[in-house]
C-alpha atoms as a PDB file:
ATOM      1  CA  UNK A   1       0.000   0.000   0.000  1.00  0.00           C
ATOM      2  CA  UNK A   2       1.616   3.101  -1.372  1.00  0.00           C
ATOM      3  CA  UNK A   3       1.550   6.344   1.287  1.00  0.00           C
ATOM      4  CA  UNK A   4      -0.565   9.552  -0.388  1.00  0.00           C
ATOM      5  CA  UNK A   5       1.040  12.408   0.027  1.00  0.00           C
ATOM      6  CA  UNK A   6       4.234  13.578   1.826  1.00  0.00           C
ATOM      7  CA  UNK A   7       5.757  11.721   4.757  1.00  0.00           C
ATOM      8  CA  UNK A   8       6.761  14.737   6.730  1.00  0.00           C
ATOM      9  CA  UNK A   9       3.204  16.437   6.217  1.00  0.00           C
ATOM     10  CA  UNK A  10       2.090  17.363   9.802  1.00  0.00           C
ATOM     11  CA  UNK A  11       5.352  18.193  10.910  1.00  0.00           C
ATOM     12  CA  UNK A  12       4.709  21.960  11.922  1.00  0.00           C
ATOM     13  CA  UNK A  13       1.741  21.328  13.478  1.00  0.00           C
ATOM     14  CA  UNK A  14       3.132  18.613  15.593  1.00  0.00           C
ATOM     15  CA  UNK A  15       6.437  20.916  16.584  1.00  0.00           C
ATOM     16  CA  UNK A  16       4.195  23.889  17.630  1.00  0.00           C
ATOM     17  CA  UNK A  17       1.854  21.180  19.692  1.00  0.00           C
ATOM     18  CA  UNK A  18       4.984  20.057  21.432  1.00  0.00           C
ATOM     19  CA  UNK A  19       6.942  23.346  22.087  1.00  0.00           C
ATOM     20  CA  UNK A  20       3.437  24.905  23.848  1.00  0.00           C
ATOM     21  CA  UNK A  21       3.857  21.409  26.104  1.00  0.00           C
ATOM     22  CA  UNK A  22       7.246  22.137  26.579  1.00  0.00           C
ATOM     23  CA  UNK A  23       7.104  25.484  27.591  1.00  0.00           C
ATOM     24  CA  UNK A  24       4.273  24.999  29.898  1.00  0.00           C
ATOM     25  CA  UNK A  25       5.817  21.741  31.947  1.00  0.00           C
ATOM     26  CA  UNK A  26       6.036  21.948  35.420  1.00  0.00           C
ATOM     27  CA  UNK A  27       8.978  19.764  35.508  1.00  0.00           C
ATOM     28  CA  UNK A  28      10.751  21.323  32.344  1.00  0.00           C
ATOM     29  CA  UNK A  29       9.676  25.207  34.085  1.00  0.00           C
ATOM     30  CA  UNK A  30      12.299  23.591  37.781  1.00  0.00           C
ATOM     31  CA  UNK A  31      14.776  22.007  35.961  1.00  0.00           C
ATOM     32  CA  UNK A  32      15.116  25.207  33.405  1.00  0.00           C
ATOM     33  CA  UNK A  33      14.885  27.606  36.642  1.00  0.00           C
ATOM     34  CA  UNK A  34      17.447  25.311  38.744  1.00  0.00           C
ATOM     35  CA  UNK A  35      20.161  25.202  36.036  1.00  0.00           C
ATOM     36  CA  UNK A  36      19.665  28.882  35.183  1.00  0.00           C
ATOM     37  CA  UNK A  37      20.089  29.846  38.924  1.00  0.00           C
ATOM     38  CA  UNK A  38      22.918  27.595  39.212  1.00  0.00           C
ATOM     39  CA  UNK A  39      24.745  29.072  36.261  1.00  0.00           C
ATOM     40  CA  UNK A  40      24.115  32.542  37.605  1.00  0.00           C
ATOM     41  CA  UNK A  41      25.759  31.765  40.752  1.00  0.00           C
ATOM     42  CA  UNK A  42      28.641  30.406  39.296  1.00  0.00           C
ATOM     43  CA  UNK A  43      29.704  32.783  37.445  1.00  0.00           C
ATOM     44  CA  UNK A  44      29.144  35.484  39.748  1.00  0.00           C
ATOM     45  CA  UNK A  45      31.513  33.329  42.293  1.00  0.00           C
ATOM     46  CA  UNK A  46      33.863  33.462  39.340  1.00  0.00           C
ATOM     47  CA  UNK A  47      33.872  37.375  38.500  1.00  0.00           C
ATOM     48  CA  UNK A  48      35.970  38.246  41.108  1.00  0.00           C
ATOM     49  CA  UNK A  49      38.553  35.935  40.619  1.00  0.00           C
ATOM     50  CA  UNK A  50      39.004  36.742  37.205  1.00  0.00           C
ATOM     51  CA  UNK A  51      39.325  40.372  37.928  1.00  0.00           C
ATOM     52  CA  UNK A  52      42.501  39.960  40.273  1.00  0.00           C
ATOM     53  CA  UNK A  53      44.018  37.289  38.409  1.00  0.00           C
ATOM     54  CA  UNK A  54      43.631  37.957  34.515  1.00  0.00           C
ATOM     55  CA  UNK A  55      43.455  41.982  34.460  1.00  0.00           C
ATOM     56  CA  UNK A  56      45.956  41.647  30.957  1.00  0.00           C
ATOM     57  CA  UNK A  57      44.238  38.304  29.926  1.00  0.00           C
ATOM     58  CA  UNK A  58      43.090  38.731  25.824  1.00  0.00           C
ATOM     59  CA  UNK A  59      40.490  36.509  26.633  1.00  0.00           C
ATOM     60  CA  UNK A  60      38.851  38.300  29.466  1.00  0.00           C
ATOM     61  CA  UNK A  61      35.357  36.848  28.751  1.00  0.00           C
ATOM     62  CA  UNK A  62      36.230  33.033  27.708  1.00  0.00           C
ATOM     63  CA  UNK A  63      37.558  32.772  31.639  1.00  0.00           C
ATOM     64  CA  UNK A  64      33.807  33.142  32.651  1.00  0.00           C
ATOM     65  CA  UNK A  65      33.174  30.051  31.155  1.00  0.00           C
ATOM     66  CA  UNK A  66      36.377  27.880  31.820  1.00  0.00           C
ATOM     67  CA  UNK A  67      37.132  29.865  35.256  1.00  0.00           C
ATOM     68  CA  UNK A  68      37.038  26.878  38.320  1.00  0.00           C
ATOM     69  CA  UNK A  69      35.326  28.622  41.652  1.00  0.00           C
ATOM     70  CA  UNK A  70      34.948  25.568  42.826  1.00  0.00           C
ATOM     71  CA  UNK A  71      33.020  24.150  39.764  1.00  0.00           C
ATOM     72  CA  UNK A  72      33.010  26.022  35.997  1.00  0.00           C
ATOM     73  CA  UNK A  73      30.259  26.742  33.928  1.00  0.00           C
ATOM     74  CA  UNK A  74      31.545  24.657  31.553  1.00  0.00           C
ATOM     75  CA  UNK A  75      31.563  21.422  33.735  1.00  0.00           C
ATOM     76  CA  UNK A  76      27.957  22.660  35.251  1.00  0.00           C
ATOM     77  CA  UNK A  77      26.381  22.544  31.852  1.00  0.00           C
ATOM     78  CA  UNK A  78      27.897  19.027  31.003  1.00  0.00           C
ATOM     79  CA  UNK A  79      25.986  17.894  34.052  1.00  0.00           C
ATOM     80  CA  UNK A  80      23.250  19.775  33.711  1.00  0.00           C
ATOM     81  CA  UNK A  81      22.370  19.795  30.024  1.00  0.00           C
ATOM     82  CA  UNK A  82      21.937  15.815  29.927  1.00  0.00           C
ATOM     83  CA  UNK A  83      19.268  16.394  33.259  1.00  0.00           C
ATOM     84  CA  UNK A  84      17.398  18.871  30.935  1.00  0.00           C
ATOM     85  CA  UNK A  85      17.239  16.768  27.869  1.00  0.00           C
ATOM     86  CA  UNK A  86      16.096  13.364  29.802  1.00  0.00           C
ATOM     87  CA  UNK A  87      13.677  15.611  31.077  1.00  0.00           C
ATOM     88  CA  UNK A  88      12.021  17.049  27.876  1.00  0.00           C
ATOM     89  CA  UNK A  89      12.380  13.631  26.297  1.00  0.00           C
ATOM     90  CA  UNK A  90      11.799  10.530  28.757  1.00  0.00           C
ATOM     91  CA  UNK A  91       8.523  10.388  27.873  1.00  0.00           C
ATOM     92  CA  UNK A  92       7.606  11.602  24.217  1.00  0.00           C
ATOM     93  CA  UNK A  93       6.254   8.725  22.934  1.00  0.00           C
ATOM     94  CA  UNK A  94       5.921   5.875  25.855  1.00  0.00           C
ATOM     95  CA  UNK A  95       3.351   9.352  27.349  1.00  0.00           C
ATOM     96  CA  UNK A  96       1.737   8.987  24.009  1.00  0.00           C
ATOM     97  CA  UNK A  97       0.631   5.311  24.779  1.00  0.00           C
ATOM     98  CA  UNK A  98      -0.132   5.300  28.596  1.00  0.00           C
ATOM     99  CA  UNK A  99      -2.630   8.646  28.015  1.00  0.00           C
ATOM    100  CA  UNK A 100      -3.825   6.223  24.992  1.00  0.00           C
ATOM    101  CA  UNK A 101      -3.691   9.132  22.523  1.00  0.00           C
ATOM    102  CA  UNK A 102      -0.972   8.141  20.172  1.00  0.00           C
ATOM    103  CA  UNK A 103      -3.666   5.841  18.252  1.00  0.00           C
ATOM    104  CA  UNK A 104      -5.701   9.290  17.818  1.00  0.00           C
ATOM    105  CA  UNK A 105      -3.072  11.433  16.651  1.00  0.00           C
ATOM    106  CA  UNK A 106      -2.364   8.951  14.030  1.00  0.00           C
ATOM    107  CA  UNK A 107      -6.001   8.470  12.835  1.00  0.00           C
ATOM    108  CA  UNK A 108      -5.528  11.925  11.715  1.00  0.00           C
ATOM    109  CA  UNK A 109      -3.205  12.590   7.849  1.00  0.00           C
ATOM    110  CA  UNK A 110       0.407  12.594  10.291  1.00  0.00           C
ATOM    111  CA  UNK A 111       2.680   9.710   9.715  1.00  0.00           C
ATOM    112  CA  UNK A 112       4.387   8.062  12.402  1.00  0.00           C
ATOM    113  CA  UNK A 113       7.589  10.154  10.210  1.00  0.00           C
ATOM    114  CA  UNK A 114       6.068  13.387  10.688  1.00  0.00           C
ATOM    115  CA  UNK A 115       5.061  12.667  14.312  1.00  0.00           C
ATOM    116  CA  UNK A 116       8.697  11.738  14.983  1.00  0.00           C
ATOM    117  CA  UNK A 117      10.423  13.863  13.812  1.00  0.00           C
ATOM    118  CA  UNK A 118       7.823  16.993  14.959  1.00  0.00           C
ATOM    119  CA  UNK A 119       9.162  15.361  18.554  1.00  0.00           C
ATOM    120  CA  UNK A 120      12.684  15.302  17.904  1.00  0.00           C
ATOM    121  CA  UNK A 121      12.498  19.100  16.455  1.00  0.00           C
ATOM    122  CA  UNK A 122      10.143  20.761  18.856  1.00  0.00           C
ATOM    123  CA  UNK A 123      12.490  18.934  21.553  1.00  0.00           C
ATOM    124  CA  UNK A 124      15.638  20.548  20.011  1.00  0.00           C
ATOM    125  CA  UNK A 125      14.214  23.776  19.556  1.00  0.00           C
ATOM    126  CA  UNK A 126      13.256  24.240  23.188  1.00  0.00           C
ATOM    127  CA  UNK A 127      16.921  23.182  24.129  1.00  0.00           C
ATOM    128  CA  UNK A 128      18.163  25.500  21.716  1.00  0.00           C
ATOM    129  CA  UNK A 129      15.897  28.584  23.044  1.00  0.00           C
ATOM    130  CA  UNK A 130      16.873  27.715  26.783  1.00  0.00           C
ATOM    131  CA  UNK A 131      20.431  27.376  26.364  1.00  0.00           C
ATOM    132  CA  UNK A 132      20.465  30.528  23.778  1.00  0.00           C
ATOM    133  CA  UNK A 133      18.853  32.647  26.616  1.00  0.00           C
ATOM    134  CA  UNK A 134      21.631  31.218  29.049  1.00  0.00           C
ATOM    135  CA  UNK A 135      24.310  32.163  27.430  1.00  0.00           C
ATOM    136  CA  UNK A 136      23.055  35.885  26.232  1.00  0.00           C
ATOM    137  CA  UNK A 137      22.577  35.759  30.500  1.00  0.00           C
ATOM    138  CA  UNK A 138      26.183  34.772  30.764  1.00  0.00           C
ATOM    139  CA  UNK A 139      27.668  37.229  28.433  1.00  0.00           C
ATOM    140  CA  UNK A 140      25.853  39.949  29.422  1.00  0.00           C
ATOM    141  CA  UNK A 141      26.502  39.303  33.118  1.00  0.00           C
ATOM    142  CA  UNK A 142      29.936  39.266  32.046  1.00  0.00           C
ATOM    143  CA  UNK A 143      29.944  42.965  30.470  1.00  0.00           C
ATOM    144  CA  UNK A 144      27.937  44.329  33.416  1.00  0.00           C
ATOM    145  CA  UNK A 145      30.378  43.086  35.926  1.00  0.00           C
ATOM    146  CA  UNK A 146      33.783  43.286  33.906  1.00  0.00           C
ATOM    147  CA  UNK A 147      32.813  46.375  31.749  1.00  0.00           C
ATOM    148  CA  UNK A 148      35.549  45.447  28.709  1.00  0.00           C
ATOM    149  CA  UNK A 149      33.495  45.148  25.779  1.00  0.00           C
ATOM    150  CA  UNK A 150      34.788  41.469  23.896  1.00  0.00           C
ATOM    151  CA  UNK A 151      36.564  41.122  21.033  1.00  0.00           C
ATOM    152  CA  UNK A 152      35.312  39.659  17.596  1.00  0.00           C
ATOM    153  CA  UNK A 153      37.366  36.463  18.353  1.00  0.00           C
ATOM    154  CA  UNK A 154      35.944  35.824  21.945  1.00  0.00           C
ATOM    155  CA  UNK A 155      31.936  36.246  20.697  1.00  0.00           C
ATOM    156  CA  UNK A 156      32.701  33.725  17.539  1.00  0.00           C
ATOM    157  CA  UNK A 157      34.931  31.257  20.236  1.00  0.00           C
ATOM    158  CA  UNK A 158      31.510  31.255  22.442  1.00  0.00           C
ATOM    159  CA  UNK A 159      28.848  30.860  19.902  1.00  0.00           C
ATOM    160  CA  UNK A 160      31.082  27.481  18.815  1.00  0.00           C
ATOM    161  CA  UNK A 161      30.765  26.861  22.293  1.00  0.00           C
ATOM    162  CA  UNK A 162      26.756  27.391  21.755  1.00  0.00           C
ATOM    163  CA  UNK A 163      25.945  25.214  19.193  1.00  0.00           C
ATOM    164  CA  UNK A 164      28.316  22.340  20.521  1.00  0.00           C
ATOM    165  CA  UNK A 165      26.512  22.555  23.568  1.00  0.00           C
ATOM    166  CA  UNK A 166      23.280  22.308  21.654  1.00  0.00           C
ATOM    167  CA  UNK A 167      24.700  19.402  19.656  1.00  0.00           C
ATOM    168  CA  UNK A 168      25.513  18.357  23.163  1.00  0.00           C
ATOM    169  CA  UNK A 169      22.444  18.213  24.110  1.00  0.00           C
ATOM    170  CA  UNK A 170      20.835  16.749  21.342  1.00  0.00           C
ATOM    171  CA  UNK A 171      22.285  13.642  21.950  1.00  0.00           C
ATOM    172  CA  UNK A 172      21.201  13.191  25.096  1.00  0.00           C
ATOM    173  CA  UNK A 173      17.595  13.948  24.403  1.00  0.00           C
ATOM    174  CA  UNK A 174      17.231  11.799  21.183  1.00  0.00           C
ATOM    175  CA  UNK A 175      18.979   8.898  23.594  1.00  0.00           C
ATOM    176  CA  UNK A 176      15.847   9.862  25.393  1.00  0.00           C
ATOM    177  CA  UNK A 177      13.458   9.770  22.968  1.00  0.00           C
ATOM    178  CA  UNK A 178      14.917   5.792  22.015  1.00  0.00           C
ATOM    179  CA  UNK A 179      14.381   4.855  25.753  1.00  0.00           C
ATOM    180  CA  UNK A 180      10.663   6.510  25.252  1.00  0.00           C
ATOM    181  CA  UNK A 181      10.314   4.362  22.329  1.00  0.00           C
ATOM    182  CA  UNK A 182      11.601   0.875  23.438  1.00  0.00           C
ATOM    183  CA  UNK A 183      10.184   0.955  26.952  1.00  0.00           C
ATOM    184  CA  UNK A 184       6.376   1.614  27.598  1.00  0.00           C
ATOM    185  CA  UNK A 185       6.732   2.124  31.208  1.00  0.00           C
ATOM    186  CA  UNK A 186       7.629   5.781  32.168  1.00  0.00           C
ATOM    187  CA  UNK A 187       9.804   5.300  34.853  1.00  0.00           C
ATOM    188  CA  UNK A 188      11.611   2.475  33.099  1.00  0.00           C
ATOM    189  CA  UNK A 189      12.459   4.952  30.720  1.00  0.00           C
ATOM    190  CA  UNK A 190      13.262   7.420  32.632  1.00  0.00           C
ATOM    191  CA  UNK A 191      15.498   5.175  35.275  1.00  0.00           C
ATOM    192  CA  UNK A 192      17.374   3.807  32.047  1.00  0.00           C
ATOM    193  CA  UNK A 193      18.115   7.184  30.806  1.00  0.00           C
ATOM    194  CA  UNK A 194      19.339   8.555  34.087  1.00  0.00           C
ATOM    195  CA  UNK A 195      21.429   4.951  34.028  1.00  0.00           C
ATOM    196  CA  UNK A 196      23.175   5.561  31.320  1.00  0.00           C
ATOM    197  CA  UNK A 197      24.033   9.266  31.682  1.00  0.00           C
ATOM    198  CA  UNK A 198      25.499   8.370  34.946  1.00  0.00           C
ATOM    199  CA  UNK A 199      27.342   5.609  33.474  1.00  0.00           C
ATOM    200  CA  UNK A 200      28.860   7.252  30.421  1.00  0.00           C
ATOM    201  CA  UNK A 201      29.659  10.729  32.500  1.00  0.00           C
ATOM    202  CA  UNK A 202      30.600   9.481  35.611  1.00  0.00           C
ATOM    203  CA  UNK A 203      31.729   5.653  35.778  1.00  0.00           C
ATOM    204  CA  UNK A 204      33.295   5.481  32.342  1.00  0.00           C
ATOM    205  CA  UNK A 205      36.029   7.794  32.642  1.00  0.00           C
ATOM    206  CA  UNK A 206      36.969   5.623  35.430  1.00  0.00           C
ATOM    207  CA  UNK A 207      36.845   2.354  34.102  1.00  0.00           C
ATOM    208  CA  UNK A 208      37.659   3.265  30.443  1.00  0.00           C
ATOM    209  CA  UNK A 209      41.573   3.908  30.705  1.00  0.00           C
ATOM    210  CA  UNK A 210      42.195   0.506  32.507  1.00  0.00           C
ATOM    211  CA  UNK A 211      40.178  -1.640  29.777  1.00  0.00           C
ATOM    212  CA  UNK A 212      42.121   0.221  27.460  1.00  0.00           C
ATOM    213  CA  UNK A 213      45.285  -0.742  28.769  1.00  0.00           C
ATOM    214  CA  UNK A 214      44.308  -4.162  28.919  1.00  0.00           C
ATOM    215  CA  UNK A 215      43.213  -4.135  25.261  1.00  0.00           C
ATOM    216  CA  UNK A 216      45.880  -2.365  23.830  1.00  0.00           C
ATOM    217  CA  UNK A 217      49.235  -2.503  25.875  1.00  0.00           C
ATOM    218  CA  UNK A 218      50.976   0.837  25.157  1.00  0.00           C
ATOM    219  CA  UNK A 219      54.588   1.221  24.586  1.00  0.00           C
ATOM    220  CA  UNK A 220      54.886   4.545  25.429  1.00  0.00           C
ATOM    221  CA  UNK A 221      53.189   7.188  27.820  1.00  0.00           C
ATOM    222  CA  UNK A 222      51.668   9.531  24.499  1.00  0.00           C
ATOM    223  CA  UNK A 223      50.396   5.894  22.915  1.00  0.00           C
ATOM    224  CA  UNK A 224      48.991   5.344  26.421  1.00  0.00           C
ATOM    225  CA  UNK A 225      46.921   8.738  26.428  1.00  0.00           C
ATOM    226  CA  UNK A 226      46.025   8.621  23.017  1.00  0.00           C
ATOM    227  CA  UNK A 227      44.329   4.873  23.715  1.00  0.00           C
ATOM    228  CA  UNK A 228      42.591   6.036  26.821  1.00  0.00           C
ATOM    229  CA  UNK A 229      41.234   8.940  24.883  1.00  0.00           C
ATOM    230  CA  UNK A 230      40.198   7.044  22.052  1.00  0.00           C
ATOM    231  CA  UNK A 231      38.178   4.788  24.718  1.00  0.00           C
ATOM    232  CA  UNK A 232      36.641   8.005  26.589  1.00  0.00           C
ATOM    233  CA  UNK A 233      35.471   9.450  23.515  1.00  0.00           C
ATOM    234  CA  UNK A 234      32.483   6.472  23.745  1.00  0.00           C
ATOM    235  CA  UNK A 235      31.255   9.000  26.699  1.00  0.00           C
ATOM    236  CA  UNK A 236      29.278  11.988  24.887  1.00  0.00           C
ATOM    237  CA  UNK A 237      30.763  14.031  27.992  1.00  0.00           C
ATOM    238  CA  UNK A 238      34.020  13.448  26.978  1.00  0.00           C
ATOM    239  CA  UNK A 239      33.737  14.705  23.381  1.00  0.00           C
ATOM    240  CA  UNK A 240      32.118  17.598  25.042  1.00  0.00           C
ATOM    241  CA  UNK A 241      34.783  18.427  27.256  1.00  0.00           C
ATOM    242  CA  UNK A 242      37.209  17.445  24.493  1.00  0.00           C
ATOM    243  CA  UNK A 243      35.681  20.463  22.326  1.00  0.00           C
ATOM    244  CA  UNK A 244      35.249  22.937  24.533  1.00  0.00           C
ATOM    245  CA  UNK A 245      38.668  22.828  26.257  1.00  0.00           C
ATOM    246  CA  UNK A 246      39.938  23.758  22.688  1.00  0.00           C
ATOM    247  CA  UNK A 247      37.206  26.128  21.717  1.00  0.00           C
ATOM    248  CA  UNK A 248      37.052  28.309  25.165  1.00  0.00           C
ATOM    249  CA  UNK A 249      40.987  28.010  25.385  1.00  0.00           C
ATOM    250  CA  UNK A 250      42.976  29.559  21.871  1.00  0.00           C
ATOM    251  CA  UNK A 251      46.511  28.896  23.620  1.00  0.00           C
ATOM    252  CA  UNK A 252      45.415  25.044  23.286  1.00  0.00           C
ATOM    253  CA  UNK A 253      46.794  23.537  20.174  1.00  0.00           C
ATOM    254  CA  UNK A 254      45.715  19.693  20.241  1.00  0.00           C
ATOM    255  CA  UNK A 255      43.468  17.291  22.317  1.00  0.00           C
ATOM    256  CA  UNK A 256      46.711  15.621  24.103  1.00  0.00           C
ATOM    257  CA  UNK A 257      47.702  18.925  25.416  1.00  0.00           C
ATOM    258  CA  UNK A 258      44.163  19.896  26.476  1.00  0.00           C
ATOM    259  CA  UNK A 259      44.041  16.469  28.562  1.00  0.00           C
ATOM    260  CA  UNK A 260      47.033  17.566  30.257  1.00  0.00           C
ATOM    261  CA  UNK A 261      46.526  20.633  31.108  1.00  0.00           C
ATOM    262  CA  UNK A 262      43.259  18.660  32.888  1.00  0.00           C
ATOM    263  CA  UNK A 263      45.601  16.753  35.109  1.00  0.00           C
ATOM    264  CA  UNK A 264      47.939  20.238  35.626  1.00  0.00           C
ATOM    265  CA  UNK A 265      50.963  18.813  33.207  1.00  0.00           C
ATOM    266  CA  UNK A 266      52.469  21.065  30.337  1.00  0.00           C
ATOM    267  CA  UNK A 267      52.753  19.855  26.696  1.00  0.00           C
ATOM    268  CA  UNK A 268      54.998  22.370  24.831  1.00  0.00           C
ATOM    269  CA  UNK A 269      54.761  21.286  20.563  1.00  0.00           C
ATOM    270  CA  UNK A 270      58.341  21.900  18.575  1.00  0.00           C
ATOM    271  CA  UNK A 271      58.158  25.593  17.384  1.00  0.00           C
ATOM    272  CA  UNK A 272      55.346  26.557  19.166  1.00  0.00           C
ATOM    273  CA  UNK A 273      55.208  29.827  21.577  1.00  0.00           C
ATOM    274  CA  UNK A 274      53.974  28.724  24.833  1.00  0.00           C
ATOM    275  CA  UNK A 275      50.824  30.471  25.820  1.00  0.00           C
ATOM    276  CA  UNK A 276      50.650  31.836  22.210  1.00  0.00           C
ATOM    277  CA  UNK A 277      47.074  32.123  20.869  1.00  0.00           C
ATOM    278  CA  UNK A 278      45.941  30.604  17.460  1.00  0.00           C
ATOM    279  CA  UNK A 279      42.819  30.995  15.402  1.00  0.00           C
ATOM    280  CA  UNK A 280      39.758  29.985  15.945  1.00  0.00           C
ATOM    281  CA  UNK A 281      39.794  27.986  12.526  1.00  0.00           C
ATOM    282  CA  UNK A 282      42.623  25.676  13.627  1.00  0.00           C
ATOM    283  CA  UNK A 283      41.263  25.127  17.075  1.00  0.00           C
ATOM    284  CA  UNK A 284      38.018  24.209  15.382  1.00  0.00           C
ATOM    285  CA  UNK A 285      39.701  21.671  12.910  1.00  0.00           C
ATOM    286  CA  UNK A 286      41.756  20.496  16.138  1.00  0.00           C
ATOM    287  CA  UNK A 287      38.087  19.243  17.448  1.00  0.00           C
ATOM    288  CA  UNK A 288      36.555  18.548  14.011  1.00  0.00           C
ATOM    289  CA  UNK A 289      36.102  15.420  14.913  1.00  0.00           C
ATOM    290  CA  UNK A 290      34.935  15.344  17.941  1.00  0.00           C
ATOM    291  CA  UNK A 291      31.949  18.038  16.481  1.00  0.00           C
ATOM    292  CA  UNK A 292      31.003  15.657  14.176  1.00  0.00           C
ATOM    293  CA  UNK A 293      31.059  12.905  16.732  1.00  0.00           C
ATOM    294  CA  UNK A 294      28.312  14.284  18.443  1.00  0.00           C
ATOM    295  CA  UNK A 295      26.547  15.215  15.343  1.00  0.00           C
ATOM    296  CA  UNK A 296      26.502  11.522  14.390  1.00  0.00           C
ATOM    297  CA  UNK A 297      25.190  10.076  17.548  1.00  0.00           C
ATOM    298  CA  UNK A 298      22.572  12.883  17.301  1.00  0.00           C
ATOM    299  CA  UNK A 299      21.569  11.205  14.537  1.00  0.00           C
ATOM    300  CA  UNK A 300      22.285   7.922  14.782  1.00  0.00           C
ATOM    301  CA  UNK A 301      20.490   7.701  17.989  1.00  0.00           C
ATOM    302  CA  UNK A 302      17.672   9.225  16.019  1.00  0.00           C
ATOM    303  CA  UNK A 303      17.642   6.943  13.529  1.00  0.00           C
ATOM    304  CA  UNK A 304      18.055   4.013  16.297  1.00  0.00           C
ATOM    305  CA  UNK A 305      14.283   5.090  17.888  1.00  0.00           C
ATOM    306  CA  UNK A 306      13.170   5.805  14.080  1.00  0.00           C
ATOM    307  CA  UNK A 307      13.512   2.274  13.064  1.00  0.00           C
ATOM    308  CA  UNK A 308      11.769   0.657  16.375  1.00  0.00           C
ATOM    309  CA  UNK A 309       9.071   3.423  16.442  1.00  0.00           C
ATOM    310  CA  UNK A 310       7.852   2.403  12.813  1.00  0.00           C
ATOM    311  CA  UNK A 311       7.998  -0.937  13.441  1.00  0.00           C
ATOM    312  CA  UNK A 312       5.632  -0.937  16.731  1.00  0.00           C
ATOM    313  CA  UNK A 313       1.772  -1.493  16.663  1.00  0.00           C
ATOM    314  CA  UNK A 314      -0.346   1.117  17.724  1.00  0.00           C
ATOM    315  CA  UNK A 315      -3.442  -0.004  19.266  1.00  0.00           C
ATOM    316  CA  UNK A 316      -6.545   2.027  20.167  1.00  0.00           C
END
C-alpha cells in the first residue's frame, strides 16, 4: 500500500503542539529555573577571581566560562544539560501510549515520520531557546560586571561553544526519545536514561583507561593517552569536554595537550610559543572530529528510535 502524500506532512503542526507542552511543563519550568540559577551563581563566584588574576588576559570573557570557583560553567552545563534533555524527552512517545492518545493522533493525515520527527524538532528547539537565553545571561553578566566590551574572536569562540553545547544536548535527548520508544513504562524509561548518563559521564572515565590498557598494551606514555582517549570518547561528555577545552581556550593547540593541562601537566609542541594564541579555525579543525562525533550520535540515535518506532503497533 503506497503512502498519499508527503511523509513529513504534519510536521509543523506537531512541533508547535509540542513546544506549547514544553514550555508549559512543570517539571521542564524547575529544571530550566534550577540550572539557570545555578549558572548565575557560578559565574558570579567566578567574576571576582578573574578580575585579580587575569586583568591583561586577551580573553577576558572566555575565563567566565572555563574559570574553576569551585566548579566552571563549563563542567555545570555538562551535568546539567543531559538532566534537561532526559527531562524534555523521557517520555515523548511511551506518554503517548499510557494517556492512549498516540492511536488518535495517528487516525488523523500525520505519519508516524512526521510525528517523529515533529518530537525530535520541537524537543531541540526548546533546548536550543533555553540554552540561547543562558548564554546571552552569561555574556551579558559578564559585560555588566567586567565592563571590557569582547573582542570579535571571543563572541565567535563562544557561539562554537553554543551550538556544541546544543549538539551536546541533542544527543542526550534523542537517547531519550529511544528509551521513550523501546520501553512503555515511564519510569523504566526514565530510570534507564538517568542509568546511562550516569554511566557514560561518571563511571566510564573511570573504568575506560584501565580496559584500554588491557586491550591495547601501550609502549609509550603519548600511545597510552592517546588509547585512553580514544576509549573516553564512547562517553558523549568526553567529546564535550574534548571540544570545549579547545574552543574556550585559543593557547590550546591539540586534544593531548588539552588532557594535560586537565591533570595540571604542560605539553609544549616543537616551534610553538607557549601560551601563544591561534585561530579559531585551527582550534576548530583540532576538534573537528569530535563536532562531528556528536553530530553523528545525534543522529544515529535518532535513527536508532526511528527504526523501532515504525515498526511498533499502535493499538486504540
Amino acid at each position: 500500500m503506497r503512502r498519499e502524500g508527503s511523509a513529513l506532512h504534519g510536521v509543523g503542526v506537531v512541533t508547535l503542539k509540542e513546544i506549547g507542552d514544553h514550555f508549559s511543563s512543570i517539571l521542564v519550568v524547575v529544571i530550566v529555573v534550577l540550572v539557570t540559577v545555578s549558572a548565575v551563581a557560578v559565574v558570579t563566584l567566578g567574576i571576582n577571581p578573574i578580575k585579580e588574576s587575569t586583568a591583561e588576559d586577551p580573553f577576558l570573557l572566555l575565563r567566565l566560562f572555563t574559570r574553576s570557583t569551585p566548579l566552571s560553567f563549563v563542567v555545570l552545563l555538562s551535568l546539567f544539560v543531559p538532566l534537561l534533555a532526559i527531562g524534555l524527552g523521557f517520555d515523548a512517545v511511551n506518554g503517548e501510549h499510557n494517556r492512549r492518545t498516540l492511536s488518535r493522533i495517528l487516525s488523523q493525515p500525520i505519519y508516524r515520520d512526521a510525528l517523529l520527527f515533529g518530537k525530535f524538532l520541537a524537543g531541540l528547539f526548546t533546548l536550543s531557546v533555553t540554552l540561547i537565553v543562558l548564554w546571552l545571561l552569561v555574556i551579558g553578566l559578564g559585560l555588566f560586571s567586567l565592563g571590557i566590551p569582547p573582542s570579535a574572536e571571543e563572541i565567535a569562540r563562544a557561539l562554537v561553544f553554543l551550538v556544541v553545547t546544543i549538539a551536546y544536548a541533542g544527543v542526550w535527548f534523542a537517547m531519550a526519545m529511544l528509551m521513550s520508544i523501546v520501553f512503555r513504562s515511564v519510569a523504566t524509561a526514565v530510570l534507564v536514561a538517568l542509568g546511562l548518563w550516569l554511566f557514560l559521564t561518571i563511571l566510564w572515565p573511570l573504568f575506560s583507561p584501565a580496559l584500554a590498557t588491557l586491550i591495547f598494551p601501550p609502549t609509550d606514555a603519548l600511545s597510552l593517552l592517546e588509547t585512553n582517549q580514544a576509549f573516553a570518547r564512547l562517553s558523549p561528555s568526553a567529546l564535550f569536554s574534548e571540544i570545549v577545552a579547545v574552543v574556550l581556550d585559543p593557547s590550546l593547540r591539540s586534544n593531548q595537550q588539552s588532557m594535560l593541562a586537565s591533570l595540571g601537566l604542560m605539553m609544549i609542541e616543537r616551534g610553538a610559543v607557549p601560551d601563544a594564541p591561534i585561530p579559531l579555525v585551527q582550534s576548530v579543525m583540532i576538534v573537528w572530529p569530535q563536532i562531528v562525533g556528536l553530530i553523528a550520535g545525534a543522529l544515529l540515535l535518532f535513527v536508532g528510535g526511528y527504526v523501532v518506532f515504525q515498526r511498533q503497533e499502535v493499538r486504540a
